[in-house]
Protein backbone atom coordinates (compact mmCIF):
# COMPACT_ATOMS: atom_id res chain seq x y z
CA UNK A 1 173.39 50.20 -8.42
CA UNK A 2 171.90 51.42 -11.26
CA UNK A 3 169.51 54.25 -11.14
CA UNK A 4 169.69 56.10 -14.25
CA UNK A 5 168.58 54.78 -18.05
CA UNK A 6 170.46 56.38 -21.02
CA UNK A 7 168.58 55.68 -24.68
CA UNK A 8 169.29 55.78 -28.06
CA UNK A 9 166.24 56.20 -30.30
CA UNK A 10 166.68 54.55 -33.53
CA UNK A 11 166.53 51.21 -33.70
CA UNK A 12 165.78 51.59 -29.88
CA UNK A 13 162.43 52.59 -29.96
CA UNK A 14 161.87 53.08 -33.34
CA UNK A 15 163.05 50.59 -36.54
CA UNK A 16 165.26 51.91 -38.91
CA UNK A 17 166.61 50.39 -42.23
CA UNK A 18 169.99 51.37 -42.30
CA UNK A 19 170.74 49.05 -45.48
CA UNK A 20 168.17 50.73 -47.96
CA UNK A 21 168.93 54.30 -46.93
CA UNK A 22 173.04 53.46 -47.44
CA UNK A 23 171.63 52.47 -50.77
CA UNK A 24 168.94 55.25 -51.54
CA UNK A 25 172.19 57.67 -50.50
CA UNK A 26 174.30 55.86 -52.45
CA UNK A 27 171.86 55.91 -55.84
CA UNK A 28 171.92 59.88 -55.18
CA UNK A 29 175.50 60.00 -55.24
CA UNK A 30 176.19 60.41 -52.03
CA UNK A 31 178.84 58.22 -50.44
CA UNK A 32 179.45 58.10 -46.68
CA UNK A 33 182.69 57.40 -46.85
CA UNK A 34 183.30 60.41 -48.52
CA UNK A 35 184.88 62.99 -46.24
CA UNK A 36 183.28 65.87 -47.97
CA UNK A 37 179.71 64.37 -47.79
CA UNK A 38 180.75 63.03 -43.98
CA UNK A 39 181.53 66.57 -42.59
CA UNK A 40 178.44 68.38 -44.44
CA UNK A 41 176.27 65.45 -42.65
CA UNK A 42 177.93 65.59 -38.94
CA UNK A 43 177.71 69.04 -39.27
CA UNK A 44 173.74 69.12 -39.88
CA UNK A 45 173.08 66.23 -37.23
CA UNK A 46 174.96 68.79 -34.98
CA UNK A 47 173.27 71.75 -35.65
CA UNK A 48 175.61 73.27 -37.50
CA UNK A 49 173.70 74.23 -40.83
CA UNK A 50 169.85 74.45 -41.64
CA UNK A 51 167.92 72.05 -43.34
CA UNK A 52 167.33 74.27 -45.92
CA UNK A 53 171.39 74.58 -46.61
CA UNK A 54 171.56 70.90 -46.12
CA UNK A 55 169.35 70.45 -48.96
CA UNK A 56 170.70 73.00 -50.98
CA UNK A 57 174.60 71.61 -50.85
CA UNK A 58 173.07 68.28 -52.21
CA UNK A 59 170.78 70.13 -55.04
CA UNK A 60 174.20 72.01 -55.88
CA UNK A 61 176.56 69.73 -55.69
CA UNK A 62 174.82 66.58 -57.35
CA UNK A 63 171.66 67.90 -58.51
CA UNK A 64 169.06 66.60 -56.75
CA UNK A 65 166.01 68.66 -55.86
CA UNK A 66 165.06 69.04 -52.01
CA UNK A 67 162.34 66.61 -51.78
CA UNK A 68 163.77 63.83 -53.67
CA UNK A 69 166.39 63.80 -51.62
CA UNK A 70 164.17 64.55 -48.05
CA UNK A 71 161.93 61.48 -49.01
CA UNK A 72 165.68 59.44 -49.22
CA UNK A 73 166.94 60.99 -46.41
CA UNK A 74 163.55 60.00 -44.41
CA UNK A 75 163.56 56.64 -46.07
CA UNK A 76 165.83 54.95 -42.71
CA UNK A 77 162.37 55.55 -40.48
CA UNK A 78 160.47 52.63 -40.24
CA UNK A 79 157.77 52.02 -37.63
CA UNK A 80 157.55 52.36 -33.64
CA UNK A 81 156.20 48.79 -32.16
CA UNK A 82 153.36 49.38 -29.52
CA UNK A 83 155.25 47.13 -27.09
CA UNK A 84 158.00 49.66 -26.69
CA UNK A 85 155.61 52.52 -26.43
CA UNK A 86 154.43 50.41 -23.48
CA UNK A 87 157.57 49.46 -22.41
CA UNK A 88 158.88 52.80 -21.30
CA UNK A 89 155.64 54.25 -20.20
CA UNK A 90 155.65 51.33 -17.40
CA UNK A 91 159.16 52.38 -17.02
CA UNK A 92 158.77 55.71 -16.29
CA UNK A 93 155.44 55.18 -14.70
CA UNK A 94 157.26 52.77 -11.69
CA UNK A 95 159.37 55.72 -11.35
CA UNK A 96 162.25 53.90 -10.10
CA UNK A 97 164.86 55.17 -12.74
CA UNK A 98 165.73 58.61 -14.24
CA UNK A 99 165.04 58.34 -17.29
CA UNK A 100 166.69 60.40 -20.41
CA UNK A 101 166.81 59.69 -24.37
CA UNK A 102 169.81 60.47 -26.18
CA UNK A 103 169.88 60.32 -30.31
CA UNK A 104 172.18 61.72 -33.29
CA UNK A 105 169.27 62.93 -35.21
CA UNK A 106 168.13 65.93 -36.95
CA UNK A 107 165.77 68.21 -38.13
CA UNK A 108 164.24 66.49 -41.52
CA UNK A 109 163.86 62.91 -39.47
CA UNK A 110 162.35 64.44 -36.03
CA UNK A 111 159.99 65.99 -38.75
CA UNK A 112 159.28 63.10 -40.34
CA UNK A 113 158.32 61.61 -36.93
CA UNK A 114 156.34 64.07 -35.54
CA UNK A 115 153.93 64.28 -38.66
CA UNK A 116 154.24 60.04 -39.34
CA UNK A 117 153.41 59.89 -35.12
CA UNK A 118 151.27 62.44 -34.93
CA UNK A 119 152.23 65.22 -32.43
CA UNK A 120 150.29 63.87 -29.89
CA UNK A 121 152.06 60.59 -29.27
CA UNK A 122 155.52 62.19 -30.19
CA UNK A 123 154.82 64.72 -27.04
CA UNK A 124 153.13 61.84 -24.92
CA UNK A 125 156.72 59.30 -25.92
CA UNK A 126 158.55 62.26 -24.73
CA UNK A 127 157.26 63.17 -21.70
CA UNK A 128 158.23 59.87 -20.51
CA UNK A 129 162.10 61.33 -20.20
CA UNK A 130 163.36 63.91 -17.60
CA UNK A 131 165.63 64.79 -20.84
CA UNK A 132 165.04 64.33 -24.45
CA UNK A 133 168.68 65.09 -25.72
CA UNK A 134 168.51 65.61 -29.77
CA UNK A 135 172.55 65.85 -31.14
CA UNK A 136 170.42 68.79 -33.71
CA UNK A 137 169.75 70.85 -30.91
CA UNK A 138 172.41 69.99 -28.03
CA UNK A 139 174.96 70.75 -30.84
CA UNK A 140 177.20 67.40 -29.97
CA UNK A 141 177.32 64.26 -31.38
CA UNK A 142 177.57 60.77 -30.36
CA UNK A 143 180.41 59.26 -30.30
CA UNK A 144 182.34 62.21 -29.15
CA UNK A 145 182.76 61.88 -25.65
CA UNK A 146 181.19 65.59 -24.83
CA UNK A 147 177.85 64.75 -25.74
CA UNK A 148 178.16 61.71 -22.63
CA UNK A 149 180.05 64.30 -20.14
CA UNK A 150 177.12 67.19 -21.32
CA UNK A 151 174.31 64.76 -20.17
CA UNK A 152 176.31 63.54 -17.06
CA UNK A 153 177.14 66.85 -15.64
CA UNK A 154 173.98 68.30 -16.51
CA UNK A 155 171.99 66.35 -15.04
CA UNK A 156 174.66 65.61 -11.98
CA UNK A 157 174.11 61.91 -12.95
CA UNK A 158 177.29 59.37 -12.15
CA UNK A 159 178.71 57.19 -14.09
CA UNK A 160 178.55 54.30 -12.61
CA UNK A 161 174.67 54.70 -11.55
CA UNK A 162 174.11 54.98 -15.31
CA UNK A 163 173.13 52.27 -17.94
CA UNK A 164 173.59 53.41 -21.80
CA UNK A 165 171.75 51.48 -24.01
CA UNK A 166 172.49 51.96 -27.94
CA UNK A 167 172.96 49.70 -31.12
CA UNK A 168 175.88 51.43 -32.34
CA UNK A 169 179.48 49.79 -31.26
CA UNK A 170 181.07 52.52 -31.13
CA UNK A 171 178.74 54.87 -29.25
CA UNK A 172 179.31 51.95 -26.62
CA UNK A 173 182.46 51.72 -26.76
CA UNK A 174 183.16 55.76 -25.71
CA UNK A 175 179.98 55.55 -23.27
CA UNK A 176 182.44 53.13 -21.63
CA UNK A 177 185.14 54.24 -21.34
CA UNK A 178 183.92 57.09 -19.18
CA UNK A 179 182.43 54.06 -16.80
CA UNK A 180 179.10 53.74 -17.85
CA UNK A 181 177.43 51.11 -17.99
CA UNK A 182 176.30 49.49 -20.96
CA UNK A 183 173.82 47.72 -23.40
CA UNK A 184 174.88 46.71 -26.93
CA UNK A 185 171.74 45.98 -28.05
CA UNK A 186 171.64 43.84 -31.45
CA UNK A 187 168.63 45.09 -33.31
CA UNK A 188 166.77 41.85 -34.53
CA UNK A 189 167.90 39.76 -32.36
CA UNK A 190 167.70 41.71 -28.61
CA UNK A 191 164.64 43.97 -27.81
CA UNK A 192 164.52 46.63 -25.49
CA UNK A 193 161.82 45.71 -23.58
CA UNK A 194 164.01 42.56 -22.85
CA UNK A 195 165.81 45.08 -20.48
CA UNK A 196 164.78 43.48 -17.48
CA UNK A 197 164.49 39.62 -18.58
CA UNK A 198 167.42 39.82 -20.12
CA UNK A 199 168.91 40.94 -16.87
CA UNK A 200 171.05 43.78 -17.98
CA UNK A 201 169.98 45.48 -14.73
């Protein structure tokens, strides 16, 4: 039986546009499949280096100034549909599930959200989780399979009383293999607040 709920955030709870930031990246220069740019990014979603050196490797290394390349970098974050807001405060108001978020994200984008949302809501969304696990500040990264074992054992949750939901294939894939349960969910065509209709539970 289920009785803990694992979520991602982007395109979770809030959109994201994946295809024009891959592009906005790319018309910078900046090529994710480049193992240079890769490690300098994994490392900042991690912790690892401040946004202020983040910025600075891109301003030295392909010269673009800091807030050209924030406002690209922030360009992924879309909007946060009332219905989900709704959706999890129900959830957490039943009370019948623990309840935890868990999102590769960083500094510039949480920023980004907390001034788009308004601090208010941001603190009110979450509230709504017993944890609020940011890869930035828990210094590991999904898909690694330390970030799942960190939330598991930290929380003394089990595996198999836990449902992971996330968009990304492989996130699922090592959630998985540790015996979680799990939710692909297919941004534009599945919804989270189909969690229950959809009967994932």
């Amino acid at each position: 039986m289920i009785k803990n709920i694992v979520f991602d955030f982007g395109d979770i709870f809030i959109n994201l546009d994946k295809k024009k930031f891959a592009l906005g990246l790319q018309e910078l220069g900046i090529s994710p499949e480049s193992e240079e740019f890769w490690t300098i990014i994994q490392q900042y979603e991690m912790g690892g280096i401040s946004t202020q050196k983040f910025c600075t490797y891109f301003e030295e290394k392909l010269a673009v100034p800091p807030d050209k390349f924030s406002a690209v970098w922030n360009a992924i974050l879309l909007d946060f549909p009332e219905t989900r807001l709704k959706f999890i405060q129900e959830l957490a108001a039943n009370k019948k599930y623990r309840l935890f978020l868990l999102s590769n994200t960083n500094d510039l984008h949480i920023s980004w959200i907390q001034n788009d949302w308004g601090m208010e809501l941001y603190t009110t969304f979450k509230n709504y989780f017993e944890q609020f696990y940011l890869s930035h500040e828990v210094h590991f990264r999904k898909p690694n399979k330390d970030i799942y074992n960190f939330v598991l054992e930290a929380n003394h949750l089990i595996a198999e009383e836990t449902l992971f939901i996330d968009d990304t294939k492989e996130n699922i894939i090592a959630a998985k293999s540790l015996g979680i349960h799990v939710w692909h969910l297919i941004p534009g065509n599945e919804d989270v607040v189909e969690l229950f209709t959809k009967n994932i539970l």
